[in-house]
PDB file of N, CA and C in Angstrom:
ATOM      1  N   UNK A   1     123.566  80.133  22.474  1.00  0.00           N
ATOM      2  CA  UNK A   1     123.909  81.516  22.662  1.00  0.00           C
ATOM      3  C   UNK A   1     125.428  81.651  22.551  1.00  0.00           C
ATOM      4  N   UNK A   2     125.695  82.477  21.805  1.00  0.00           N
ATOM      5  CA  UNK A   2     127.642  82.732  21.658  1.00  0.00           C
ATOM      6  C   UNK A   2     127.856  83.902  22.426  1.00  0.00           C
ATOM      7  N   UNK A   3     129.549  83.710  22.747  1.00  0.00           N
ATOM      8  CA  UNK A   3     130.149  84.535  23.429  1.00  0.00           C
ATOM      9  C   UNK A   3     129.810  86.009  23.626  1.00  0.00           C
ATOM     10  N   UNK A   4     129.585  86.119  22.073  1.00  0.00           N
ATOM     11  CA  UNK A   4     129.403  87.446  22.184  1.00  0.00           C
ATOM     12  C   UNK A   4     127.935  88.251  22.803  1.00  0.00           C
ATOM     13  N   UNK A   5     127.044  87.015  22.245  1.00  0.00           N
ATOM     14  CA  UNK A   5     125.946  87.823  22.601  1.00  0.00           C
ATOM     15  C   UNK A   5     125.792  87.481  24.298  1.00  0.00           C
ATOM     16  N   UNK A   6     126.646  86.912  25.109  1.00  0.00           N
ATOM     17  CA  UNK A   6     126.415  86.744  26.306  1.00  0.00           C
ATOM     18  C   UNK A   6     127.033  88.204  26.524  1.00  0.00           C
ATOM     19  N   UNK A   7     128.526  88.657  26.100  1.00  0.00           N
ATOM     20  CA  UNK A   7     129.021  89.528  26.452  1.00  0.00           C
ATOM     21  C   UNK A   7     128.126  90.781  26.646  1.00  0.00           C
ATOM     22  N   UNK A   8     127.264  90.863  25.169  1.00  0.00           N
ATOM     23  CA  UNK A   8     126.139  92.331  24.600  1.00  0.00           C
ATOM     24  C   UNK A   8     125.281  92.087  26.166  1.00  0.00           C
ATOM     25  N   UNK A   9     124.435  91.274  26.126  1.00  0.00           N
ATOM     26  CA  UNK A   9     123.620  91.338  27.494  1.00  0.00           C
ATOM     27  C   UNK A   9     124.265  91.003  28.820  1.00  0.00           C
ATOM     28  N   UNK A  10     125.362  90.962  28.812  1.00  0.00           N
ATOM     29  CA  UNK A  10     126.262  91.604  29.985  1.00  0.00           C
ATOM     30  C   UNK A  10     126.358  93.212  29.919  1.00  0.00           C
ATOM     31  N   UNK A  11     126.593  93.457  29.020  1.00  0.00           N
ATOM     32  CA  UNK A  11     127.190  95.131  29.362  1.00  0.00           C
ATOM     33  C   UNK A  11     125.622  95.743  29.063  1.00  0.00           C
ATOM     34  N   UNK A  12     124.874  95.362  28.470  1.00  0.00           N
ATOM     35  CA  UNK A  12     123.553  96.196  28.763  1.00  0.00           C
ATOM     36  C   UNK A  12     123.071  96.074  30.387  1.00  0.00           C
ATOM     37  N   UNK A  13     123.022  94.855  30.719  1.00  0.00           N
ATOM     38  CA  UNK A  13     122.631  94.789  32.121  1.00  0.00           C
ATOM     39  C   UNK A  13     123.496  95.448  32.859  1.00  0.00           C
ATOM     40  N   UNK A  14     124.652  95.924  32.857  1.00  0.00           N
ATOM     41  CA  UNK A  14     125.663  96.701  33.384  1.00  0.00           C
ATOM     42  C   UNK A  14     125.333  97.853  33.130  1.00  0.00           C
ATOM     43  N   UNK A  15     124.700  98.351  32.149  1.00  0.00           N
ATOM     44  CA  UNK A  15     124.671 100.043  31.804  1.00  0.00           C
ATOM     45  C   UNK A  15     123.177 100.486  32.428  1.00  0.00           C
ATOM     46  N   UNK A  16     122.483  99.468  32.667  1.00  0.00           N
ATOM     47  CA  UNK A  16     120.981  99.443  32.823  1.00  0.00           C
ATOM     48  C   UNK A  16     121.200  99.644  34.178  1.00  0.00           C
ATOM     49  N   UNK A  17     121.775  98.582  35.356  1.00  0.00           N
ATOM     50  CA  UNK A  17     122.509  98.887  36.908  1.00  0.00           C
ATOM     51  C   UNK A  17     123.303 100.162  37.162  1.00  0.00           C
ATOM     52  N   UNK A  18     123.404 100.504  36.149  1.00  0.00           N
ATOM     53  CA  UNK A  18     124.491 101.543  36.692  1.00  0.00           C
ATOM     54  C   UNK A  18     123.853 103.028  36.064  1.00  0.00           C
ATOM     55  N   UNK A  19     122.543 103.222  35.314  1.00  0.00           N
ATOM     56  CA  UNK A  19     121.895 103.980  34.961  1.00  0.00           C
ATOM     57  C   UNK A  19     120.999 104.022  36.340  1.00  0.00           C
ATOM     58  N   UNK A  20     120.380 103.182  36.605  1.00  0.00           N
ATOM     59  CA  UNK A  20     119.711 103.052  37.862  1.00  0.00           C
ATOM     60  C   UNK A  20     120.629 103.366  39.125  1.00  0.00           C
ATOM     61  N   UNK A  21     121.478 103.107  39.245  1.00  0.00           N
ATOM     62  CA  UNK A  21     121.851 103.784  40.618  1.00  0.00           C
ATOM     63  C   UNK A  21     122.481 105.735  40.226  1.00  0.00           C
ATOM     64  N   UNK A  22     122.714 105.827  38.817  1.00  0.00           N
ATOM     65  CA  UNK A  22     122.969 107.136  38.732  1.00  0.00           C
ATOM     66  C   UNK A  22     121.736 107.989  39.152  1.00  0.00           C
ATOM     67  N   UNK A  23     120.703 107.370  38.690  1.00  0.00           N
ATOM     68  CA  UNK A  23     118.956 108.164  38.864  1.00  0.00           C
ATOM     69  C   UNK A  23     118.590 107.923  40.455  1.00  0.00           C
ATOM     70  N   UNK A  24     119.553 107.154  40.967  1.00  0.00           N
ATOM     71  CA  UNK A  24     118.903 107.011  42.441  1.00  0.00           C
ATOM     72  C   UNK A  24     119.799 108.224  43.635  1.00  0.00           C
ATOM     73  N   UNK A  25     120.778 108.151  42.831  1.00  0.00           N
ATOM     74  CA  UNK A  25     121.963 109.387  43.731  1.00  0.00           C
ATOM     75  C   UNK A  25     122.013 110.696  43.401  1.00  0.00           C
ATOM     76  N   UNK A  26     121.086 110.575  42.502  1.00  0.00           N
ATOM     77  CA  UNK A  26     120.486 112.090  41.903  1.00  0.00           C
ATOM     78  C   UNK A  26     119.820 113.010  42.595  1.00  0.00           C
ATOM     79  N   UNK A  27     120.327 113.966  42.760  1.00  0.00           N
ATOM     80  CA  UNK A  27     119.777 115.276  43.801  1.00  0.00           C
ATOM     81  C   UNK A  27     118.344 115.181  43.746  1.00  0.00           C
ATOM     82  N   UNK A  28     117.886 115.305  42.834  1.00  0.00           N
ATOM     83  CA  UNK A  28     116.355 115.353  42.957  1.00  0.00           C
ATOM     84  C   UNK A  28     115.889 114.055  43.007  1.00  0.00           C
ATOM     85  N   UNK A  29     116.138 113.126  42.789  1.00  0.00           N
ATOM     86  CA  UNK A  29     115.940 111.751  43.070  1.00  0.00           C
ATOM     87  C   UNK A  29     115.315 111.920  44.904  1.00  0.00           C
ATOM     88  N   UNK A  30     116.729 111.686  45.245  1.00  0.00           N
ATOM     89  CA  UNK A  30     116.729 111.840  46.763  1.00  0.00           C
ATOM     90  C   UNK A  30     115.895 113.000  47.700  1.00  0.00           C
ATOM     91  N   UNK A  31     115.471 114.546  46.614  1.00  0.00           N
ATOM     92  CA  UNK A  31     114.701 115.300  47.640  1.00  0.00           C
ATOM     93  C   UNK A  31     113.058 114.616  47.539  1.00  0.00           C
ATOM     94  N   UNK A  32     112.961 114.571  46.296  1.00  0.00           N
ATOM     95  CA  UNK A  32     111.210 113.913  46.151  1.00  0.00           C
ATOM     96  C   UNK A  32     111.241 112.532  47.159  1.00  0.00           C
ATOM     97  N   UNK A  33     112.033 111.859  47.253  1.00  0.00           N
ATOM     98  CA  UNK A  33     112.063 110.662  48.053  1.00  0.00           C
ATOM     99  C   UNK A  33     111.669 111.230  49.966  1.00  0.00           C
ATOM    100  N   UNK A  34     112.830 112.222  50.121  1.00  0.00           N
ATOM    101  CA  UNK A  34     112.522 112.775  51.121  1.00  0.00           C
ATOM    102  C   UNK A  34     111.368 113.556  51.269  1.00  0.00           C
ATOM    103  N   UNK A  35     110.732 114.549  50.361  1.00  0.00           N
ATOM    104  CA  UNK A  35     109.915 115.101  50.860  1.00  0.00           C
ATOM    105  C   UNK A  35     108.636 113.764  50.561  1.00  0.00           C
ATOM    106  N   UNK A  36     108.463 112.900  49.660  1.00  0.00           N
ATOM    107  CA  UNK A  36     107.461 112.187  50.052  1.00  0.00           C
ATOM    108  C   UNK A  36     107.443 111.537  51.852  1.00  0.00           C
ATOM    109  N   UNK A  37     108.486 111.299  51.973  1.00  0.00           N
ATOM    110  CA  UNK A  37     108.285 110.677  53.599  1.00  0.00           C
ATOM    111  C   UNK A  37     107.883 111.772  54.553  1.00  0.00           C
ATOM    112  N   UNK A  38     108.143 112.965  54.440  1.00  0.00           N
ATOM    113  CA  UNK A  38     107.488 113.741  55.191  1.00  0.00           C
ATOM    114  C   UNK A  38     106.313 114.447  55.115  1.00  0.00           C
ATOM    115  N   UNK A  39     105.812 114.232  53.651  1.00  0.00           N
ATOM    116  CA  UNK A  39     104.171 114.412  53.876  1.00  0.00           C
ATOM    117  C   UNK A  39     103.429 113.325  54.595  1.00  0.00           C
ATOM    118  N   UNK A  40     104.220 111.791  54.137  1.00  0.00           N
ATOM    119  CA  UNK A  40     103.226 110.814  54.638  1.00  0.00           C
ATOM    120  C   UNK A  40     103.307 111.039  56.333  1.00  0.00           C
ATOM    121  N   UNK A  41     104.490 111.956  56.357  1.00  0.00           N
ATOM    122  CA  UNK A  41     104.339 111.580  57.934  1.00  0.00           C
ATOM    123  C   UNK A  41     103.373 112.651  58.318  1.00  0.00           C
ATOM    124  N   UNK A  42     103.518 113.913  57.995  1.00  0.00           N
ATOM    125  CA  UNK A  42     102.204 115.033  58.304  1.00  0.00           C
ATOM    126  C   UNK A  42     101.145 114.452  58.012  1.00  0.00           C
ATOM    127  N   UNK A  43     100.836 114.084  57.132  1.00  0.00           N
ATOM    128  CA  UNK A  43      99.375 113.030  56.837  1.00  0.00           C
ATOM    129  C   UNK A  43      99.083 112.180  58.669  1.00  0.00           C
ATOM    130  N   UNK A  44     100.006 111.403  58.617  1.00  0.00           N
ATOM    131  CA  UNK A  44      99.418 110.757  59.414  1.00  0.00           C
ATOM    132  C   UNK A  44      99.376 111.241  60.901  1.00  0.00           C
ATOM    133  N   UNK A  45     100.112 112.275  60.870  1.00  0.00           N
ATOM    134  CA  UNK A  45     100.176 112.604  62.365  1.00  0.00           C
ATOM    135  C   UNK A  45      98.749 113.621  62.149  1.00  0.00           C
ATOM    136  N   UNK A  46      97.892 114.264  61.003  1.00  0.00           N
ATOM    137  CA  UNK A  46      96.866 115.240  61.042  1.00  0.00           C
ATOM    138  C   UNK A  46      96.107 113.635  61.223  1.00  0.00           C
ATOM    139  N   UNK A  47      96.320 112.575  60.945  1.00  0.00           N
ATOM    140  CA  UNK A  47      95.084 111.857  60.868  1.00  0.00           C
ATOM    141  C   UNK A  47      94.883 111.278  62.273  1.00  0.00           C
ATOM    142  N   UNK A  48      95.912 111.345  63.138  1.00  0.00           N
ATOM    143  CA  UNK A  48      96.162 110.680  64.303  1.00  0.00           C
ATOM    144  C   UNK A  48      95.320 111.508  65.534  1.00  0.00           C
ATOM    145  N   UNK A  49      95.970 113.127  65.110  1.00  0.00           N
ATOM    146  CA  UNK A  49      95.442 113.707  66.209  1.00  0.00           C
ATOM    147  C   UNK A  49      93.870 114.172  65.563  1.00  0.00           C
ATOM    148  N   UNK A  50      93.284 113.991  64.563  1.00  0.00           N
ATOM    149  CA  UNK A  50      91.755 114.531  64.647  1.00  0.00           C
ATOM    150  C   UNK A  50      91.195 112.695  64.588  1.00  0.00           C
ATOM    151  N   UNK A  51      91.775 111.792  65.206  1.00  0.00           N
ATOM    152  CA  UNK A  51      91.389 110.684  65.645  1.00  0.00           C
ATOM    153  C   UNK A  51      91.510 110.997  67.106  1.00  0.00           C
ATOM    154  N   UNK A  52      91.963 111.511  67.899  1.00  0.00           N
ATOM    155  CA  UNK A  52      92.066 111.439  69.296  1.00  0.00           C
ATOM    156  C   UNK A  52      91.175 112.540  69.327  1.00  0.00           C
ATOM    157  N   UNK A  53      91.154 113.791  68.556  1.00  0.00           N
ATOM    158  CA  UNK A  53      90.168 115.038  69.330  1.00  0.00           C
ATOM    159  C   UNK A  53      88.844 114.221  68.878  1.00  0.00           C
ATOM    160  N   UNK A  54      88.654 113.093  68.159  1.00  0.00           N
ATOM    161  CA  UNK A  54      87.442 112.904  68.010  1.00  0.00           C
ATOM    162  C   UNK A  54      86.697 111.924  68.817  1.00  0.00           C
ATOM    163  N   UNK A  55      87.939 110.944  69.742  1.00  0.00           N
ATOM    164  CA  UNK A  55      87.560 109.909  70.440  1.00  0.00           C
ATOM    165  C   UNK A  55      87.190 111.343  71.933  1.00  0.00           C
ATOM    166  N   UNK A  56      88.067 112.368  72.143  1.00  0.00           N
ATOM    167  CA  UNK A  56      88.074 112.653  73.254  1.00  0.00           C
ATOM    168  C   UNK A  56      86.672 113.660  73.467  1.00  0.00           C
ATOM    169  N   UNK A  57      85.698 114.512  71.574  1.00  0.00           N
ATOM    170  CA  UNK A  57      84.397 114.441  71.884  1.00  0.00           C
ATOM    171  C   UNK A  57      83.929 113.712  71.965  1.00  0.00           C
ATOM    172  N   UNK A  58      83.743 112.401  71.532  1.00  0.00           N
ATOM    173  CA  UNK A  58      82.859 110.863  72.280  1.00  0.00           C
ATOM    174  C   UNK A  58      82.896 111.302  73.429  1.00  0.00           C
ATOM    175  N   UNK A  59      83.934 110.784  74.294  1.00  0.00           N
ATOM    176  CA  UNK A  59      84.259 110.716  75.425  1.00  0.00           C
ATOM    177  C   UNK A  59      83.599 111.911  76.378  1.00  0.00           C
ATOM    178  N   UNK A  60      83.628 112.971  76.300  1.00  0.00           N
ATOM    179  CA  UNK A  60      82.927 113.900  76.796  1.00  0.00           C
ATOM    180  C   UNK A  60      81.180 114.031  76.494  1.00  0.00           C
ATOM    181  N   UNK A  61      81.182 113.924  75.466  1.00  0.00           N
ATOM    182  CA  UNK A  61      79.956 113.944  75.494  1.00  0.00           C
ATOM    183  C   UNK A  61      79.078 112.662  76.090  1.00  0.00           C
ATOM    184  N   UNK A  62      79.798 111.777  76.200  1.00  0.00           N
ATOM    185  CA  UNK A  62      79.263 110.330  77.176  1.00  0.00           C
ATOM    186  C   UNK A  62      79.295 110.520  78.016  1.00  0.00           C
ATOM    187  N   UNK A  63      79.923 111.384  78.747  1.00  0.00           N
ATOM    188  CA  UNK A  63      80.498 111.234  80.236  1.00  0.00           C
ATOM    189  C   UNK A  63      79.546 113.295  80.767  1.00  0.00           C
ATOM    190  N   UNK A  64      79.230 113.807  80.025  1.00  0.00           N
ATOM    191  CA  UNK A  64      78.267 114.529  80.676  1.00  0.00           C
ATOM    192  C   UNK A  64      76.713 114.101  80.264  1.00  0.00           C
ATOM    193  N   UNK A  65      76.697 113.219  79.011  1.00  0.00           N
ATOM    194  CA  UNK A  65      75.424 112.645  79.160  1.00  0.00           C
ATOM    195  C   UNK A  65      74.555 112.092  80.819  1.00  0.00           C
ATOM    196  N   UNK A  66      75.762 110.902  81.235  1.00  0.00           N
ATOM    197  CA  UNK A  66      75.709 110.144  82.008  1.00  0.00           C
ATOM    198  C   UNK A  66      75.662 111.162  83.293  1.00  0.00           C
ATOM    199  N   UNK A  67      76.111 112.680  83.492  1.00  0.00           N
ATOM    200  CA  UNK A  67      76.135 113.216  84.651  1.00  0.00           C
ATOM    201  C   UNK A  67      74.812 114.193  84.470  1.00  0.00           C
ATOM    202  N   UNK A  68      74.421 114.211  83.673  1.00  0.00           N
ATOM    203  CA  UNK A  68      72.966 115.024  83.427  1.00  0.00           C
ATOM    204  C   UNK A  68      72.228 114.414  84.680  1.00  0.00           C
ATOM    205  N   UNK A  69      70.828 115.078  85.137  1.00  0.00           N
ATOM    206  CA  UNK A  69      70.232 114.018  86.271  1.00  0.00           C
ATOM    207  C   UNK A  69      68.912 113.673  85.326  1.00  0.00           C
ATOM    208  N   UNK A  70      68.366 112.861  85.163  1.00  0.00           N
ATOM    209  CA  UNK A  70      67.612 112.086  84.825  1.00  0.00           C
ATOM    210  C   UNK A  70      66.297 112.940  84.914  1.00  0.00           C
ATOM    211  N   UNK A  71      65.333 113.347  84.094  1.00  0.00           N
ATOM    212  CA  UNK A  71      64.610 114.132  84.167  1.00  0.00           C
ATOM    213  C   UNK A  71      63.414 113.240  83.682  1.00  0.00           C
ATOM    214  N   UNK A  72      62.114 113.229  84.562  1.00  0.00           N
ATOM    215  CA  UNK A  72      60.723 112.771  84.142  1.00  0.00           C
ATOM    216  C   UNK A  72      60.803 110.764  84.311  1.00  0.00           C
ATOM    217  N   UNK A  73      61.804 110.827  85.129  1.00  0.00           N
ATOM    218  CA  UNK A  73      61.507 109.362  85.567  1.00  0.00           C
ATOM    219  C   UNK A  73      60.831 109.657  87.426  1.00  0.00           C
TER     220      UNK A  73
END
């Protein structure tokens, strides 16, 4: 490999790094980045709490099963 062509794939890998951080400091770069983290977070907080309203009908409905009185024993 000669000088030069070390030099050529030096400055491509340089324009390629430095294309990539231009697309990363990019206004819209950075809002889609942000608004993806805040759907995943609404996602998971809707998935969290209709996981608890659903443990807490279990839970009720076990717990007036069990207080019913026993009928035909």
């Amino acid at each position: 490999m000669s000088p030069s062509d070390r030099a050529r794939e030096a400055a491509i890998s340089a324009a390629a790094w430095c294309h990539g951080l231009r697309r990363a400091v990019h206004p819209e770069t950075r809002f889609r980045a942000r608004w993806t983290m805040k759907s995943e977070l609404r996602r998971r907080r809707k998935a969290r709490k209709a996981e608890v309203k659903a443990a807490l009908r279990e839970y009720r409905a076990r717990r007036d099963q069990e207080a019913l009185p026993e009928v035909g024993r």
